[in-house]
C-alpha atoms as a PDB file:
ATOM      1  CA  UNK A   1       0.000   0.000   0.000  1.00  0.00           C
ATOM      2  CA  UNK A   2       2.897   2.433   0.315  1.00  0.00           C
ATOM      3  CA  UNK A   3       2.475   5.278  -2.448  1.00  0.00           C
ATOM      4  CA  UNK A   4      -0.771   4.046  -3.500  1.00  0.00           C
ATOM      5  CA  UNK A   5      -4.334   4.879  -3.725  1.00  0.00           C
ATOM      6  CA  UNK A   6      -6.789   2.246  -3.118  1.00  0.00           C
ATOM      7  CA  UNK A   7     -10.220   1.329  -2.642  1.00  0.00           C
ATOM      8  CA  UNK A   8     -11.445  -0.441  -0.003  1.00  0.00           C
ATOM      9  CA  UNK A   9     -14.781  -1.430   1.458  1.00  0.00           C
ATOM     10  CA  UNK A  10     -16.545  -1.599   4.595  1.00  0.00           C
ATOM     11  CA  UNK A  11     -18.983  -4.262   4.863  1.00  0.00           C
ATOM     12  CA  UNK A  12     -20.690  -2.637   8.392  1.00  0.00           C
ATOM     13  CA  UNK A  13     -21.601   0.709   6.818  1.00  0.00           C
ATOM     14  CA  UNK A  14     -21.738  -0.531   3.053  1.00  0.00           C
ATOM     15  CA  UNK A  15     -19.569   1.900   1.992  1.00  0.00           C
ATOM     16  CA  UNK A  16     -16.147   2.445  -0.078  1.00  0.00           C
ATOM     17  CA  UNK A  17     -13.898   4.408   0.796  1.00  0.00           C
ATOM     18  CA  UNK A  18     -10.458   5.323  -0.586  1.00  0.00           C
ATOM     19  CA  UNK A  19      -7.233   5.168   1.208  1.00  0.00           C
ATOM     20  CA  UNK A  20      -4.315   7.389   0.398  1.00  0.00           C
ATOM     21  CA  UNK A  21      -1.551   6.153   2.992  1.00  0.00           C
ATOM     22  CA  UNK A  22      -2.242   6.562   5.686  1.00  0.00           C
ATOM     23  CA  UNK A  23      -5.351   9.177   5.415  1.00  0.00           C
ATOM     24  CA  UNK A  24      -9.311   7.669   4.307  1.00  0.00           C
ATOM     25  CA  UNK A  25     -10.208  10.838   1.798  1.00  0.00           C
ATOM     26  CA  UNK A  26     -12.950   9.987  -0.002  1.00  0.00           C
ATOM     27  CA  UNK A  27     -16.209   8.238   0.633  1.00  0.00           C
ATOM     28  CA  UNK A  28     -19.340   6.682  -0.447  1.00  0.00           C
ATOM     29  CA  UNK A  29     -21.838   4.109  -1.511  1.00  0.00           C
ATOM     30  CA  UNK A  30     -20.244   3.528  -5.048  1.00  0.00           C
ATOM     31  CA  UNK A  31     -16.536   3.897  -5.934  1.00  0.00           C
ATOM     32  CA  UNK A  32     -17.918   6.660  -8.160  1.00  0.00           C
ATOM     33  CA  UNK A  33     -19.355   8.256  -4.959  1.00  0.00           C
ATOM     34  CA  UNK A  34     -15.943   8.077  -2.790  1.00  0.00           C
ATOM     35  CA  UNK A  35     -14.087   9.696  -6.112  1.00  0.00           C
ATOM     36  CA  UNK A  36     -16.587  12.215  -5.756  1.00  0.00           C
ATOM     37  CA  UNK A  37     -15.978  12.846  -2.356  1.00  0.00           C
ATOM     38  CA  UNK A  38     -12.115  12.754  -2.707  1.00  0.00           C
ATOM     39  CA  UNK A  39     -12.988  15.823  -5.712  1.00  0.00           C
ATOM     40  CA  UNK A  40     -15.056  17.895  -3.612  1.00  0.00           C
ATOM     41  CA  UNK A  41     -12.059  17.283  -0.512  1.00  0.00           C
ATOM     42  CA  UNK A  42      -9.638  18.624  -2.921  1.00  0.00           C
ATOM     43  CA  UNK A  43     -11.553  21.843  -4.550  1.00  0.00           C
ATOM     44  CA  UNK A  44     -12.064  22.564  -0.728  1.00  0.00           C
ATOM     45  CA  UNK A  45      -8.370  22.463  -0.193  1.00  0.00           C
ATOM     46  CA  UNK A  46      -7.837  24.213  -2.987  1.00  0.00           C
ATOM     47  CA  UNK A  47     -10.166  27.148  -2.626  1.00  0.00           C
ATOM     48  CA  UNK A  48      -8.630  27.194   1.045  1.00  0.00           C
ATOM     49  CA  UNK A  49      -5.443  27.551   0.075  1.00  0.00           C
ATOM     50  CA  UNK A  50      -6.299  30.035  -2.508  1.00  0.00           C
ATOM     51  CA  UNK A  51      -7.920  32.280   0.223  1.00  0.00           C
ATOM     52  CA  UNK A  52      -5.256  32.375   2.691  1.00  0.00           C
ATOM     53  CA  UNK A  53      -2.591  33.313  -0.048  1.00  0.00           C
ATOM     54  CA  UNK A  54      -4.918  35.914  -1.029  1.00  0.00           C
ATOM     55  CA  UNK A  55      -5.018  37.262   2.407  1.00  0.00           C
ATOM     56  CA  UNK A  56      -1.623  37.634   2.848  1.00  0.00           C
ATOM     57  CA  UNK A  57      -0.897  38.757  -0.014  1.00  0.00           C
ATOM     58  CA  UNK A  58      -3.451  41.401   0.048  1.00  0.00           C
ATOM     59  CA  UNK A  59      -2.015  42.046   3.787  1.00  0.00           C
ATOM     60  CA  UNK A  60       1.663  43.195   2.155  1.00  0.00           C
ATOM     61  CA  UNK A  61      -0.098  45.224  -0.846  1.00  0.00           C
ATOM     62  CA  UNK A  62      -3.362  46.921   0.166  1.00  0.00           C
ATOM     63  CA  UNK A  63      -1.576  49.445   2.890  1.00  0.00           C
ATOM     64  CA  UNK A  64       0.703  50.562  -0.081  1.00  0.00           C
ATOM     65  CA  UNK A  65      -2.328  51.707  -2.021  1.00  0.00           C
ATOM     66  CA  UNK A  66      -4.083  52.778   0.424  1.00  0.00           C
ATOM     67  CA  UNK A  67      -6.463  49.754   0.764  1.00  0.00           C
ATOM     68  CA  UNK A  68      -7.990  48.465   4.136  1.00  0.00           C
ATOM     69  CA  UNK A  69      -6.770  44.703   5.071  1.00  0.00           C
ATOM     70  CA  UNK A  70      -9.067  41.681   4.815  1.00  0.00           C
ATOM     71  CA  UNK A  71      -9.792  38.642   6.975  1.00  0.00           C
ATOM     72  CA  UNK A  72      -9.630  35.007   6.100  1.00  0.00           C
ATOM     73  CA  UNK A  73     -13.674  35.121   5.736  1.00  0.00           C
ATOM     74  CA  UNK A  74     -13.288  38.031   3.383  1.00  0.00           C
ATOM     75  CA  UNK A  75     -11.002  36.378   1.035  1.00  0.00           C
ATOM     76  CA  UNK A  76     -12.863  33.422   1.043  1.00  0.00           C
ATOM     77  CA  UNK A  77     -16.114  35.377  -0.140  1.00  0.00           C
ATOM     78  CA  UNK A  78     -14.146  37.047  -2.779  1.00  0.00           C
ATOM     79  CA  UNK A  79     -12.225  33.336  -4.087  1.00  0.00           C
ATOM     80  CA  UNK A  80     -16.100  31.849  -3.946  1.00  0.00           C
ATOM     81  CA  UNK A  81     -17.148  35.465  -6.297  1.00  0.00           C
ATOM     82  CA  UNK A  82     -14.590  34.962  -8.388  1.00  0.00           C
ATOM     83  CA  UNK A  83     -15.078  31.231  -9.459  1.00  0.00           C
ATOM     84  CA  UNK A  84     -18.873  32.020  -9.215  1.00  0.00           C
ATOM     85  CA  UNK A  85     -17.971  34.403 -11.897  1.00  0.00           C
ATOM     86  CA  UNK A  86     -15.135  32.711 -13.674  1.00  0.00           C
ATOM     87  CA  UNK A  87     -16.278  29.121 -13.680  1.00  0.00           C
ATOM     88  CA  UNK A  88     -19.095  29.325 -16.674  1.00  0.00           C
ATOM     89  CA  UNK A  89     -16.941  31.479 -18.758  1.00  0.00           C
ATOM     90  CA  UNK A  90     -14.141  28.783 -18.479  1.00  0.00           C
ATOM     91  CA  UNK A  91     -16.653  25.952 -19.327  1.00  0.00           C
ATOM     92  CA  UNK A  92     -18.146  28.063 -22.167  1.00  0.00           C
ATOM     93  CA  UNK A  93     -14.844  28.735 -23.979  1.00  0.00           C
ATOM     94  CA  UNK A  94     -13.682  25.104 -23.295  1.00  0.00           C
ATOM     95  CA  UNK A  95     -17.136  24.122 -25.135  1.00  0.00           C
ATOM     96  CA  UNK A  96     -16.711  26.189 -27.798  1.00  0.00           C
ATOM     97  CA  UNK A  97     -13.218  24.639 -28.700  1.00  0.00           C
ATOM     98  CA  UNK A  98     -14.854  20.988 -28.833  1.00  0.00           C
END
């Protein structure tokens, strides 16, 4: 199991789950379920991430300009605005070059 991904289930509960050494990340009734829970684990991370660099980032430039610092909460509202915003355009060009 070292370096792996796998799949494993849990005949009490009924459900799979997947195992990335030595964390369970995903789970669910189906395999397709627990990939879908290891997907929506990782945008979470992800958009996380995104807001803290934001925050401290906008914590070294905003006094320079004149700009009042944000919190954690406020860059989070402003990552979840911008891939509210971004998101359809994205899948709207990437349909248009299919």
């Amino acid at each position: 199991m070292a370096n792996s991904i796998d799949f494993e289930f849990d005949k009490k509960s009924g459900e799979y789950y997947i195992v990335w050494e030595p964390l369970v990340i995903g789970t669910g009734k189906t395999r397709d379920e627990a990939l879908q829970d290891l997907r929506e684990a990782a945008h979470f991370g992800v958009d996380a991430m995104i807001s803290f660099i934001l925050m401290l980032l906008w914590g070294v430039i905003a006094p320079k300009i004149g700009l009042v610092n944000i919190n954690y909460v406020t860059s989070m509202l402003v990552t979840i605005t911008l891939w509210l915003a971004v998101a359809p355009l994205a899948a709207a060009a990437g349909k248009r070059h299919e």
